[in-house]
N, C-alpha and C. Protein backbone atom coordinates (compact mmCIF):
# COMPACT_ATOMS: atom_id res chain seq x y z
N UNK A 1 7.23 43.64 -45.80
CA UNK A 1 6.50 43.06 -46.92
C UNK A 1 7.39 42.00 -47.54
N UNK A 2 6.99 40.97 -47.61
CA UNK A 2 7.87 39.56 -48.09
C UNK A 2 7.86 39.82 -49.18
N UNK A 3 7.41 40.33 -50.20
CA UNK A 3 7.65 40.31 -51.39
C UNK A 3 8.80 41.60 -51.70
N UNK A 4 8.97 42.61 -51.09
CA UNK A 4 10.29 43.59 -51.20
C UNK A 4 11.57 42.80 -50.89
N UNK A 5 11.80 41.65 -50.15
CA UNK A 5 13.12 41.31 -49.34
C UNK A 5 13.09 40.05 -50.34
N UNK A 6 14.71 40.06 -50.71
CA UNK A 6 15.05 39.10 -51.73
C UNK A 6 15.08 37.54 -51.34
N UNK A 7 14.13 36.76 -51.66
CA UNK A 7 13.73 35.40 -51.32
C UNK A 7 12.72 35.44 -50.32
N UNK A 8 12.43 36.18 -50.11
CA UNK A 8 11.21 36.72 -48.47
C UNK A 8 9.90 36.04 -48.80
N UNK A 9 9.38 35.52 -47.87
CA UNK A 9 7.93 34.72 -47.84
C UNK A 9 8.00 33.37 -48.06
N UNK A 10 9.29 32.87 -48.44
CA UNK A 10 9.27 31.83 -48.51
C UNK A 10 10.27 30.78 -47.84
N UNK A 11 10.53 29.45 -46.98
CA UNK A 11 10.95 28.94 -46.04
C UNK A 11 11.30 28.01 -47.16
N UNK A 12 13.14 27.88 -46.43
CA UNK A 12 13.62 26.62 -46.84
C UNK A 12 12.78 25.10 -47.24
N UNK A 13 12.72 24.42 -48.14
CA UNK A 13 12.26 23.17 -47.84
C UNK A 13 13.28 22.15 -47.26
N UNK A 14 12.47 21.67 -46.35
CA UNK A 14 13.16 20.27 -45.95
C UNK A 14 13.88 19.38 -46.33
N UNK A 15 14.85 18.82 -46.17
CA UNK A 15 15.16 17.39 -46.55
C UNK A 15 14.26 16.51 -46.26
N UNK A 16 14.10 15.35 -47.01
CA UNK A 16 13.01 14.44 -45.93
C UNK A 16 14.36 13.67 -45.40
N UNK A 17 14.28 13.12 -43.92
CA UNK A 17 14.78 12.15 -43.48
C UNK A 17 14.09 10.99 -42.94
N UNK A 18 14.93 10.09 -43.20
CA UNK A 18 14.48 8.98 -42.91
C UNK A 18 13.49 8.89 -41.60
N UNK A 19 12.13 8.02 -41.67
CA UNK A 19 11.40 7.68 -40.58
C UNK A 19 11.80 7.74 -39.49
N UNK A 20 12.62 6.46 -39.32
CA UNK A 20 13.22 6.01 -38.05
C UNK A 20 13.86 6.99 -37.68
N UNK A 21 14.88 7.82 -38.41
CA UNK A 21 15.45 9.25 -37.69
C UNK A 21 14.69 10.11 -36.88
N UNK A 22 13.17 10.28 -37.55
CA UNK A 22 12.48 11.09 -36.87
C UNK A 22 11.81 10.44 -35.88
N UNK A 23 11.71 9.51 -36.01
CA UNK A 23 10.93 8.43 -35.00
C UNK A 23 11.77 8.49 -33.75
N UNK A 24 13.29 8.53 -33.98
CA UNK A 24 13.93 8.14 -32.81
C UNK A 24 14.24 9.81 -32.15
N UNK A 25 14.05 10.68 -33.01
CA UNK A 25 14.28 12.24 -32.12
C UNK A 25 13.10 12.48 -31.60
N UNK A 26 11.82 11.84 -32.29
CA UNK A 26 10.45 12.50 -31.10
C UNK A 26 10.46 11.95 -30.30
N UNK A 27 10.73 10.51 -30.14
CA UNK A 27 10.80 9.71 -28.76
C UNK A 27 11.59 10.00 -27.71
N UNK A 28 12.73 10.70 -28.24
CA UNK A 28 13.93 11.19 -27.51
C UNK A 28 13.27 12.91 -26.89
N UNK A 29 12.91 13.23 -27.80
CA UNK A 29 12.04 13.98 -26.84
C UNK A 29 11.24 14.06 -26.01
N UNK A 30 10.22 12.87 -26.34
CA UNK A 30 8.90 12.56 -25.43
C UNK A 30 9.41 11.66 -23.97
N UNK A 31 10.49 11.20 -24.26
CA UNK A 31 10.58 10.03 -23.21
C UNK A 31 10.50 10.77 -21.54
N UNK A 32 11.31 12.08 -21.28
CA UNK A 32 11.11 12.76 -20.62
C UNK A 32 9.55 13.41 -19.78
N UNK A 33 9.06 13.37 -20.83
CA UNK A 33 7.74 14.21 -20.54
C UNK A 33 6.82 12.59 -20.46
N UNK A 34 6.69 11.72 -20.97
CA UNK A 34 6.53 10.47 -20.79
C UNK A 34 6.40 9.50 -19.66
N UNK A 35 7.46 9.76 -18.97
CA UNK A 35 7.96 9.46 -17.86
C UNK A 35 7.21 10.33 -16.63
N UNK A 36 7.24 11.71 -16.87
CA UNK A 36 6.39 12.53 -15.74
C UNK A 36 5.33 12.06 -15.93
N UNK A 37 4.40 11.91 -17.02
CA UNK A 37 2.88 11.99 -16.99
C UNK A 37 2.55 10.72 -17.02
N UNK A 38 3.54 9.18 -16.81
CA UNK A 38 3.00 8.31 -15.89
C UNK A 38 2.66 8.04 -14.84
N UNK A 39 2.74 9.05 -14.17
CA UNK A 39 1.97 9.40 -12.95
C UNK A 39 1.38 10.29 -12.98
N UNK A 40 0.20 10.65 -12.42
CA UNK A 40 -0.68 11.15 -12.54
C UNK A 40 -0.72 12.79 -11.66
N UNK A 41 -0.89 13.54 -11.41
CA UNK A 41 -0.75 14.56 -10.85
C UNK A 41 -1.34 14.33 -9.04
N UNK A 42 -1.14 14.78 -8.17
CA UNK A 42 -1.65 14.20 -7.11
C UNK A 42 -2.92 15.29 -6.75
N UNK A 43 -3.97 15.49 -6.39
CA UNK A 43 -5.14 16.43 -5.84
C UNK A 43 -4.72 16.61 -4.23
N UNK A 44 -5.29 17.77 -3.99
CA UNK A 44 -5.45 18.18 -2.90
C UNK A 44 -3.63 18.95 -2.32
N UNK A 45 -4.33 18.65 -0.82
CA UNK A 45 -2.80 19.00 -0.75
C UNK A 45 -2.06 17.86 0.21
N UNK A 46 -0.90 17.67 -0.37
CA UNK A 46 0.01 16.45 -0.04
C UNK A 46 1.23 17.05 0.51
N UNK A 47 1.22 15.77 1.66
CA UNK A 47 2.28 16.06 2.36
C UNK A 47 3.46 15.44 1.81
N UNK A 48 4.72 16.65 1.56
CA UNK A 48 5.40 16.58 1.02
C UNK A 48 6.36 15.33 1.18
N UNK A 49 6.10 14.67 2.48
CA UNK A 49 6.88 13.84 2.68
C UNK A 49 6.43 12.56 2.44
N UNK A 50 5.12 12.77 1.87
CA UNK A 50 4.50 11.27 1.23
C UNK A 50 4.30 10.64 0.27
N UNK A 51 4.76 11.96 -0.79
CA UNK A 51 4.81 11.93 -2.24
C UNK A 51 5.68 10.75 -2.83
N UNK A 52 6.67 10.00 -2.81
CA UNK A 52 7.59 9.06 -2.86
C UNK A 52 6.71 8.09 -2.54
N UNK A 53 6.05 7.94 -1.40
CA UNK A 53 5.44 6.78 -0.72
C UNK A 53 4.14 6.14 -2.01
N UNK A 54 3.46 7.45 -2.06
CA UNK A 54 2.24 7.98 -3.06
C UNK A 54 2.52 6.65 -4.50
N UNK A 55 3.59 7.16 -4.97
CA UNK A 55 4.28 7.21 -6.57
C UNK A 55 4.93 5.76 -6.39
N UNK A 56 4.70 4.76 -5.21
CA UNK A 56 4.83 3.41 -5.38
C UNK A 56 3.71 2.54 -4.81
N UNK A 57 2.71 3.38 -4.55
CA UNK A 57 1.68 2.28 -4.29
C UNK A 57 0.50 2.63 -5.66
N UNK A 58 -0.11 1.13 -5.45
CA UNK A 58 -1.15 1.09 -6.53
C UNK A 58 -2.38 0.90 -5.38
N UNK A 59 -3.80 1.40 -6.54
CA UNK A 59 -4.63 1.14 -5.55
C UNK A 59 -4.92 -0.53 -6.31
N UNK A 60 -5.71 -1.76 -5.78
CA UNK A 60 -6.36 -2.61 -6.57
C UNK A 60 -7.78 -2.67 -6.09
N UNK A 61 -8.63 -2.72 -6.95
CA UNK A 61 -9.94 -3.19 -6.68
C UNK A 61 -10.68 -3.94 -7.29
N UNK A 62 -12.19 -4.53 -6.85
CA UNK A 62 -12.71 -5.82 -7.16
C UNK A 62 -12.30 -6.75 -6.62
N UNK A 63 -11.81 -6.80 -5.42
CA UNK A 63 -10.83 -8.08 -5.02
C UNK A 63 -12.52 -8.82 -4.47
N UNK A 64 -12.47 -9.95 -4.41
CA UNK A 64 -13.02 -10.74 -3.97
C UNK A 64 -13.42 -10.57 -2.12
N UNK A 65 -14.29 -10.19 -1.43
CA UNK A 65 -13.81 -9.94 0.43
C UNK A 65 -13.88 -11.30 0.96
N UNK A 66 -14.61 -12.84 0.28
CA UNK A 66 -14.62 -13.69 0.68
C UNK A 66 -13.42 -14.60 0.74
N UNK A 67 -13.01 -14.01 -0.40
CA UNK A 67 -11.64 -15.34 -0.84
C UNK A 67 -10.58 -14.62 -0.35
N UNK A 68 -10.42 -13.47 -1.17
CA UNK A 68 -9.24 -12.85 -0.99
C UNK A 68 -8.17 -12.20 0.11
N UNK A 69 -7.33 -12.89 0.54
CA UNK A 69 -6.13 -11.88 2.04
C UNK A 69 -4.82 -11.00 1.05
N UNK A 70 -4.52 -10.57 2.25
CA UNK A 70 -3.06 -9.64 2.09
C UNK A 70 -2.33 -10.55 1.45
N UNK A 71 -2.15 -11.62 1.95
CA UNK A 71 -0.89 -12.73 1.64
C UNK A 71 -1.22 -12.99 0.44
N UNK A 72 -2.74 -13.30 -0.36
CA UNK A 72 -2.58 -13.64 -1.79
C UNK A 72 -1.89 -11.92 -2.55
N UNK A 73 -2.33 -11.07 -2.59
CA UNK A 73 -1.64 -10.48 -2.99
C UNK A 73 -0.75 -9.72 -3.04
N UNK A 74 0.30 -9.92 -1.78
CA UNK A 74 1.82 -10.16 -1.90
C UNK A 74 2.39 -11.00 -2.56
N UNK A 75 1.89 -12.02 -2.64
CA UNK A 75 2.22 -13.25 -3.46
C UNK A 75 2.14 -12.80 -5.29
N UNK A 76 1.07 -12.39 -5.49
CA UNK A 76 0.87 -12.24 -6.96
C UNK A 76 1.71 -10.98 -7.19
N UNK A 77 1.70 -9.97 -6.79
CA UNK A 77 2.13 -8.77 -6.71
C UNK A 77 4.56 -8.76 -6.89
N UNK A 78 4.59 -9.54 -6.04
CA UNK A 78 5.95 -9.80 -5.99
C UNK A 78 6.74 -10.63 -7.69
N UNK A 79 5.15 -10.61 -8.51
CA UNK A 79 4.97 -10.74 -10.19
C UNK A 79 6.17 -9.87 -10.86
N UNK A 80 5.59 -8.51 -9.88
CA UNK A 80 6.40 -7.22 -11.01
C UNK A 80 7.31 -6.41 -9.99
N UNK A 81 7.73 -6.60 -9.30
CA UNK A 81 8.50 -6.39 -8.00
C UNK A 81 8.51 -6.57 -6.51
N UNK A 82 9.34 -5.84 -5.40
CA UNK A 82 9.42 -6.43 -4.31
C UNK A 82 8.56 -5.63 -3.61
N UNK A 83 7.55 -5.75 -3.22
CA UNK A 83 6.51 -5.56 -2.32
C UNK A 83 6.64 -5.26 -1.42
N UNK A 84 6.37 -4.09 -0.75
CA UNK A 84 6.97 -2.88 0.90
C UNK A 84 5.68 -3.86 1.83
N UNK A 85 4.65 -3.03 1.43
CA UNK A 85 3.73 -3.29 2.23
C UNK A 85 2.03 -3.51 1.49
N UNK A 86 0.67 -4.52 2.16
CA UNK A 86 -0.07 -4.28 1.30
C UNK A 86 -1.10 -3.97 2.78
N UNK A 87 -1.92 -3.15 2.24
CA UNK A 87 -3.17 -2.58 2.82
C UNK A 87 -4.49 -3.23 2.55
N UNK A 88 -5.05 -4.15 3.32
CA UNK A 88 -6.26 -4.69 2.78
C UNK A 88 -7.44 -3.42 3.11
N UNK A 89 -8.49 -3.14 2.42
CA UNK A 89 -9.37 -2.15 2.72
C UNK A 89 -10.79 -2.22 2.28
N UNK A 90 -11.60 -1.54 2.51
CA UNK A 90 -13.07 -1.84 2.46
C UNK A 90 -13.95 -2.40 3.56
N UNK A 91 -15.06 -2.60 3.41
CA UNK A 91 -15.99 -3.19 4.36
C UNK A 91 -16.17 -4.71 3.94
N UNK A 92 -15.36 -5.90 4.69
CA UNK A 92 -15.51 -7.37 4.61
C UNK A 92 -17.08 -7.54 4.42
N UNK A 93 -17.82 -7.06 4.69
CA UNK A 93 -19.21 -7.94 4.62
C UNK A 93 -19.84 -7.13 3.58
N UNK A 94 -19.65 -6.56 2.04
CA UNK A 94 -19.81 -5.99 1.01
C UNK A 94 -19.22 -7.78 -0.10
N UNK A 95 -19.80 -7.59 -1.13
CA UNK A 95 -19.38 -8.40 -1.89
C UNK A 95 -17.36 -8.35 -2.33
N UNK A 96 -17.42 -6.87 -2.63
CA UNK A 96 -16.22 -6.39 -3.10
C UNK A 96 -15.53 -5.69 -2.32
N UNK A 97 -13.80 -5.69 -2.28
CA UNK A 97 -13.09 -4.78 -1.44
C UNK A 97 -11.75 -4.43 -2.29
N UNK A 98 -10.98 -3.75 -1.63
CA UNK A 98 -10.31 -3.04 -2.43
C UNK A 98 -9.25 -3.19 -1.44
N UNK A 99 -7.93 -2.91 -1.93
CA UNK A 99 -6.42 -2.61 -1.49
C UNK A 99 -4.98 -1.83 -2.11
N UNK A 100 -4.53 -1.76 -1.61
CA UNK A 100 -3.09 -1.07 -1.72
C UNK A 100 -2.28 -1.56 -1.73
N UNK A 101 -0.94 -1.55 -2.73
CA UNK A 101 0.09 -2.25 -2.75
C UNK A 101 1.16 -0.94 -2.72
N UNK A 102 2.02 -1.30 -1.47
CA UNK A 102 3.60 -0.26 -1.90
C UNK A 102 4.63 -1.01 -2.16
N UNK A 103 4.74 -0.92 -3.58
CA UNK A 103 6.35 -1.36 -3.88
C UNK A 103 7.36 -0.46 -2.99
N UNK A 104 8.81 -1.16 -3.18
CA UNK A 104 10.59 -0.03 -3.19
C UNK A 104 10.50 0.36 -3.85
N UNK A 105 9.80 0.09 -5.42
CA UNK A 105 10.84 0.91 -6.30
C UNK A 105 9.58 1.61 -7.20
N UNK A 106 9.15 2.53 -8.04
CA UNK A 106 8.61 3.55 -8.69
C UNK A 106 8.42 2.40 -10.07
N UNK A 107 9.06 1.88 -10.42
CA UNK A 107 9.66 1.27 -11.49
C UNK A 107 8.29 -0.11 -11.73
N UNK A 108 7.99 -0.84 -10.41
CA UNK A 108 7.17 -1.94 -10.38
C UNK A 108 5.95 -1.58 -10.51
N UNK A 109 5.33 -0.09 -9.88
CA UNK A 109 4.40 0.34 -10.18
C UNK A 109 3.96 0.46 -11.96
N UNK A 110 4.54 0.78 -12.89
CA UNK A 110 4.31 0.27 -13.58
C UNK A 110 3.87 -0.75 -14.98
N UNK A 111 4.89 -1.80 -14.08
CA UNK A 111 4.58 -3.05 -14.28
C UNK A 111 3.36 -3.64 -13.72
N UNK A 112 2.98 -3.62 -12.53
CA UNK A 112 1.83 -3.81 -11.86
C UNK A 112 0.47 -3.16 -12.64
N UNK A 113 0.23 -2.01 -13.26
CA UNK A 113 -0.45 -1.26 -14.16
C UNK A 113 -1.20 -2.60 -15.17
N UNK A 114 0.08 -3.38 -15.82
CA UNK A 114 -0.13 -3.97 -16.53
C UNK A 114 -1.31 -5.27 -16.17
N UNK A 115 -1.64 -5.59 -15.01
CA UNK A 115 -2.45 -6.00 -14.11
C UNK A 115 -3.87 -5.76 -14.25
N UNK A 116 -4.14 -4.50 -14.30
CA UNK A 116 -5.72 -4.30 -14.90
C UNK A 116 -6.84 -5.17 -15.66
N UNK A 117 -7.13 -5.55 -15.40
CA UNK A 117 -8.30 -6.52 -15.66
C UNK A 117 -7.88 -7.93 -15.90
N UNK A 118 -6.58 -8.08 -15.46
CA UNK A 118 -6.41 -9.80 -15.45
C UNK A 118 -6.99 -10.27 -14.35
N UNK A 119 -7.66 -11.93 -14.48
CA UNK A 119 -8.43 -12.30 -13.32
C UNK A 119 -7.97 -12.63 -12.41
N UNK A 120 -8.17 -12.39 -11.25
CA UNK A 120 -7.61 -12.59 -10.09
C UNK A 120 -8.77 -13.72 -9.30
N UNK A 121 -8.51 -14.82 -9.27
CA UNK A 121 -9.88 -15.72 -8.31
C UNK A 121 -11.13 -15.37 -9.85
N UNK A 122 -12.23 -15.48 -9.34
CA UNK A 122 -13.15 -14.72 -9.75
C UNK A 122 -13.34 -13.66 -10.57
N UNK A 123 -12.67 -12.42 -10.62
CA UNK A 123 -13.10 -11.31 -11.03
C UNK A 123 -11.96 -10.74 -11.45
N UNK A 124 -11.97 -9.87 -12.10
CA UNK A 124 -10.78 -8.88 -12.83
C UNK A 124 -10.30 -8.18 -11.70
N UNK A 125 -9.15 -8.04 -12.02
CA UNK A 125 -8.53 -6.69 -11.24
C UNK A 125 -8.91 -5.14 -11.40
N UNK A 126 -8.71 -4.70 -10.96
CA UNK A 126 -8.76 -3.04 -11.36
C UNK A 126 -7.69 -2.54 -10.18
N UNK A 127 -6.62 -1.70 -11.15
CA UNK A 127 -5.18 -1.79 -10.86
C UNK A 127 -5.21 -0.17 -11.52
N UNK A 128 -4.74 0.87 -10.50
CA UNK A 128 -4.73 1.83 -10.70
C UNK A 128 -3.80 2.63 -9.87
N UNK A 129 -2.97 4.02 -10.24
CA UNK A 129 -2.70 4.67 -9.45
C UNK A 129 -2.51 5.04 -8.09
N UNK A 130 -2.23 5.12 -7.33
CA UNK A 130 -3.00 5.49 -5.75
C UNK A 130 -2.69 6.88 -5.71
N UNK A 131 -3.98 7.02 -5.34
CA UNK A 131 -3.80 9.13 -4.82
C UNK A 131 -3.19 9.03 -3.26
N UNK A 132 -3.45 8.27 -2.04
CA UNK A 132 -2.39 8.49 -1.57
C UNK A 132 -1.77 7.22 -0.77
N UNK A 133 -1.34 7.64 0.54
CA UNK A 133 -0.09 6.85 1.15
C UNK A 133 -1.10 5.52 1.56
N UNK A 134 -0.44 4.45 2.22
CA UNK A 134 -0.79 3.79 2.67
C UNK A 134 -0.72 4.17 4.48
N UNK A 135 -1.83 4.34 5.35
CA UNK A 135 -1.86 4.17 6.34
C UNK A 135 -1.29 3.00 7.00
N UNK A 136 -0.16 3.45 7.65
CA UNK A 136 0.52 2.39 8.16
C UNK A 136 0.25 2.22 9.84
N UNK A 137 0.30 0.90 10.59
CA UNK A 137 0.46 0.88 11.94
C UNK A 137 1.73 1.91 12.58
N UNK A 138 1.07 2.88 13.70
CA UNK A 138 2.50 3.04 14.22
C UNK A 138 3.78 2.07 14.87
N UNK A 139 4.51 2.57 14.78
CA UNK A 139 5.66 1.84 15.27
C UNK A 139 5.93 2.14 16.99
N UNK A 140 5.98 1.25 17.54
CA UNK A 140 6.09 1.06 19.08
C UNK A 140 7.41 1.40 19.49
N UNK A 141 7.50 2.02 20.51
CA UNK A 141 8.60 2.31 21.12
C UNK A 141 8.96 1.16 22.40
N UNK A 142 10.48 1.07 22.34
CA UNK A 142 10.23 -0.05 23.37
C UNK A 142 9.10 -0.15 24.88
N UNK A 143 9.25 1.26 25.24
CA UNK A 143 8.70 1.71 26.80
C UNK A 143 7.23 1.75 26.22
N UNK A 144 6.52 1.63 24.91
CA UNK A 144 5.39 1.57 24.33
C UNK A 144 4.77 0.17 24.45
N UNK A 145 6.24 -0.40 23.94
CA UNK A 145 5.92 -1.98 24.09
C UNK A 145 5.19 -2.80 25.05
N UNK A 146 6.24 -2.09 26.12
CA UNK A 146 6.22 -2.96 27.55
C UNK A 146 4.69 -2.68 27.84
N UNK A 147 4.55 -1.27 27.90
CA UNK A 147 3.34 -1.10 29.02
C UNK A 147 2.33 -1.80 28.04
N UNK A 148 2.25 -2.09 26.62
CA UNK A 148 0.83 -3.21 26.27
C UNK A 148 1.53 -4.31 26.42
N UNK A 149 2.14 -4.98 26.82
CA UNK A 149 2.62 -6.08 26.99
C UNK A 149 1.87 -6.14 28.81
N UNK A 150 2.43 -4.90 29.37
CA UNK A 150 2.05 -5.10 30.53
C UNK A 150 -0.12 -5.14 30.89
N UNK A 151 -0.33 -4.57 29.80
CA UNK A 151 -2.31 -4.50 29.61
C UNK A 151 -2.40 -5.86 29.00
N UNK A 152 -1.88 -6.34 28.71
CA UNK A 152 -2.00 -7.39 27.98
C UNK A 152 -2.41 -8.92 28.86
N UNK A 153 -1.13 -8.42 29.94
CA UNK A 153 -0.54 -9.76 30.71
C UNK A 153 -1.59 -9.40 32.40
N UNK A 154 -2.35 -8.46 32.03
CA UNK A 154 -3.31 -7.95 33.24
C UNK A 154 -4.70 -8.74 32.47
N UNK A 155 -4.98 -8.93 31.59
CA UNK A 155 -6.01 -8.92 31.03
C UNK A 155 -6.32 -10.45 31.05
N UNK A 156 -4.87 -11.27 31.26
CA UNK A 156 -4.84 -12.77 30.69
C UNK A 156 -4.85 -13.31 32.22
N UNK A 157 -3.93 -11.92 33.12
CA UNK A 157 -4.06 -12.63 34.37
C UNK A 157 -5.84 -12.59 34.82
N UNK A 158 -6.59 -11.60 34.41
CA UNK A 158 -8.13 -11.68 35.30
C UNK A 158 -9.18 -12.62 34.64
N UNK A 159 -8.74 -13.34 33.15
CA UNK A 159 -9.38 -14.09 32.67
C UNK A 159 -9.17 -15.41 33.56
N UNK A 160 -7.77 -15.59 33.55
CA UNK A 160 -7.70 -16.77 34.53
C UNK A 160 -8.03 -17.00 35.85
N UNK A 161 -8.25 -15.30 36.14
CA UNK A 161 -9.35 -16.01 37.49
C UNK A 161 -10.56 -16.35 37.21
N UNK A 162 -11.33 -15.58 36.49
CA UNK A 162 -12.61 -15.86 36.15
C UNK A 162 -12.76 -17.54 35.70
N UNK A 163 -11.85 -18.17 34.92
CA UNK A 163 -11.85 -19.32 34.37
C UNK A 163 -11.63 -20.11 35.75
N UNK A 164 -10.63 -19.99 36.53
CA UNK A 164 -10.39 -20.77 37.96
C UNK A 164 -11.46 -20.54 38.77
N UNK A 165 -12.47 -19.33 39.07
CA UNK A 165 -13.98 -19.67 39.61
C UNK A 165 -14.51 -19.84 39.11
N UNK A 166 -14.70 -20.66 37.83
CA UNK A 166 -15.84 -21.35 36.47
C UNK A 166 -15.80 -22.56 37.50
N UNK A 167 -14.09 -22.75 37.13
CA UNK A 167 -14.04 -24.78 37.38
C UNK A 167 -13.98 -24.39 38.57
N UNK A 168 -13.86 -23.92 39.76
CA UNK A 168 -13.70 -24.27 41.02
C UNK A 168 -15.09 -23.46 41.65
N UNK A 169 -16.57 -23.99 41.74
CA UNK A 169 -17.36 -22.70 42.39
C UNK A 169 -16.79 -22.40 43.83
N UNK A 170 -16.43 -23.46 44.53
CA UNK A 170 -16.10 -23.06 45.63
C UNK A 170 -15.31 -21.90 45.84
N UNK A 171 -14.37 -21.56 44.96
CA UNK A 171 -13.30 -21.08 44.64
C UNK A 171 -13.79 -19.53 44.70
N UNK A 172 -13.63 -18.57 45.47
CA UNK A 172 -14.13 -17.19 45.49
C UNK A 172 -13.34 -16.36 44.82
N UNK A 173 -13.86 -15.26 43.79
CA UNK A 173 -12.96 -14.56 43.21
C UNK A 173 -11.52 -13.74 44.44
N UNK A 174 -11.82 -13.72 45.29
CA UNK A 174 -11.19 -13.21 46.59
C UNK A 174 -9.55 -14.15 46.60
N UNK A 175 -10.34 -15.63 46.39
CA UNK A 175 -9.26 -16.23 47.17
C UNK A 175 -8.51 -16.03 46.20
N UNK A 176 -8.84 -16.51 44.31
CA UNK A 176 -8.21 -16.31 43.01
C UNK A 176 -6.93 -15.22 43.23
N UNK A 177 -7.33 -14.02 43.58
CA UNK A 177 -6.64 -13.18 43.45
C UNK A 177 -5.74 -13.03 44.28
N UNK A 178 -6.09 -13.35 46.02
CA UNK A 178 -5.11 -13.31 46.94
C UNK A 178 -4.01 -14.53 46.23
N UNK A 179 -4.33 -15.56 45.65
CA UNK A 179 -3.47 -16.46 44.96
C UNK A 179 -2.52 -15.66 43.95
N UNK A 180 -3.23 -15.05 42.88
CA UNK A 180 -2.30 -14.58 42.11
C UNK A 180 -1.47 -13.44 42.29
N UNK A 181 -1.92 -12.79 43.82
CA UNK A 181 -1.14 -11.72 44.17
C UNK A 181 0.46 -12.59 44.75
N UNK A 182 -0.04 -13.40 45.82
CA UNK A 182 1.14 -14.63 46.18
C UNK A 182 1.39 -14.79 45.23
N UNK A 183 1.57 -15.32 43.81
CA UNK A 183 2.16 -16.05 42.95
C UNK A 183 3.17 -14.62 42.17
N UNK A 184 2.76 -13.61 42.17
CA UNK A 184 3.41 -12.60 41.46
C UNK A 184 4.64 -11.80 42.41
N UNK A 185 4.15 -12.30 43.72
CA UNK A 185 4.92 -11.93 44.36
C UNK A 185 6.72 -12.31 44.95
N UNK A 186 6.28 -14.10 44.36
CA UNK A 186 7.14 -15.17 44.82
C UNK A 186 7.94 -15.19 43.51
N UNK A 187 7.29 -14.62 42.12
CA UNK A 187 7.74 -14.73 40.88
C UNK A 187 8.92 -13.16 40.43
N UNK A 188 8.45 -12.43 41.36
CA UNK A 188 9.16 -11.19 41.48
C UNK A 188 9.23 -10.35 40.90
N UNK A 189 7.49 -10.53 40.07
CA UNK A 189 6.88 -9.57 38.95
C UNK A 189 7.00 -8.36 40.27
């Protein structure tokens, strides 16, 4: 019972301190928690090893599909830092499309934020978060290389026959090839 215990029920009063004192200890508190909840929580389930990747790309949308490439916005983008990679996305024959930007650093993301509805060409931006990675091309292995290099250089060799019995009718796909077999042979493909 607060009223049996000598001074009981009742709490020190405060000093007041100055504003800015308190101003600068809540901030000093918040900056922490501040910092986490500029990013957004991720849904679903994420692979752990993409989360980093995640937490530097932005998504953008409204882009223009007529005007707008990758290269313009690497270009604008390199505004608020150095630019990894950008993802153009959507369906080109829609009015509007959308993309992905991955910064290096966590830091440009958001600066880039600040981007949101400034005009880009035509239309505002819409500059948001990305929930996830950017789908990237795989990376080729040399022995990956070769053999599309080698589909490649099959594909250019049978056009050029077809093109050499365009201009030559006389010219039988037969002979074309017994030619380019001689020629690959003397070349030491």
């Amino acid at each position: 019972v607060p009223s049996l215990i000598p001074g009981g029920g009742l709490l020190p009063i405060p000093t007041p301190a100055p504003l800015q004192n308190v101003m600068n200890r809540l901030s000093a508190v918040l900056e922490p928690a501040a910092s986490s909840l500029a990013q957004p929580p991720l849904m679903g389930n994420v692979d752990p090893s993409k989360v980093d990747e995640i937490r530097r790309t932005v998504y953008v949308g409204n882009l223009n599909s007529q005007t707008t490439t990758a290269e313009q916005l690497l270009e604008f983008f390199k505004q608020v830092g150095d630019v990894k990679f950008v993802r153009m996305a959507g369906d080109e024959t829609q009015p509007t499309r959308f993309a992905f930007v991955e910064f290096v650093d966590q830091e440009s993301v958001t600066r880039a934020l600040t981007f949101n509805g400034v005009m880009f060409g035509d239309r505002p931006l819409k500059v948001n978060h990305s929930n996830n990675a950017i789908v990237k091309p795989p990376e080729l292995t040399p022995q990956a290389a070769a053999k599309e290099l080698e589909s490649v250089m099959k594909r250019v060799r049978e056009a050029q026959s077809t093109i050499a019995a365009a201009i030559d009718p006389g010219t039988t796909i037969q002979n074309v090839f017994f030619q380019q077999c001689k020629n690959e042979v003397m070349s030491g493909f």
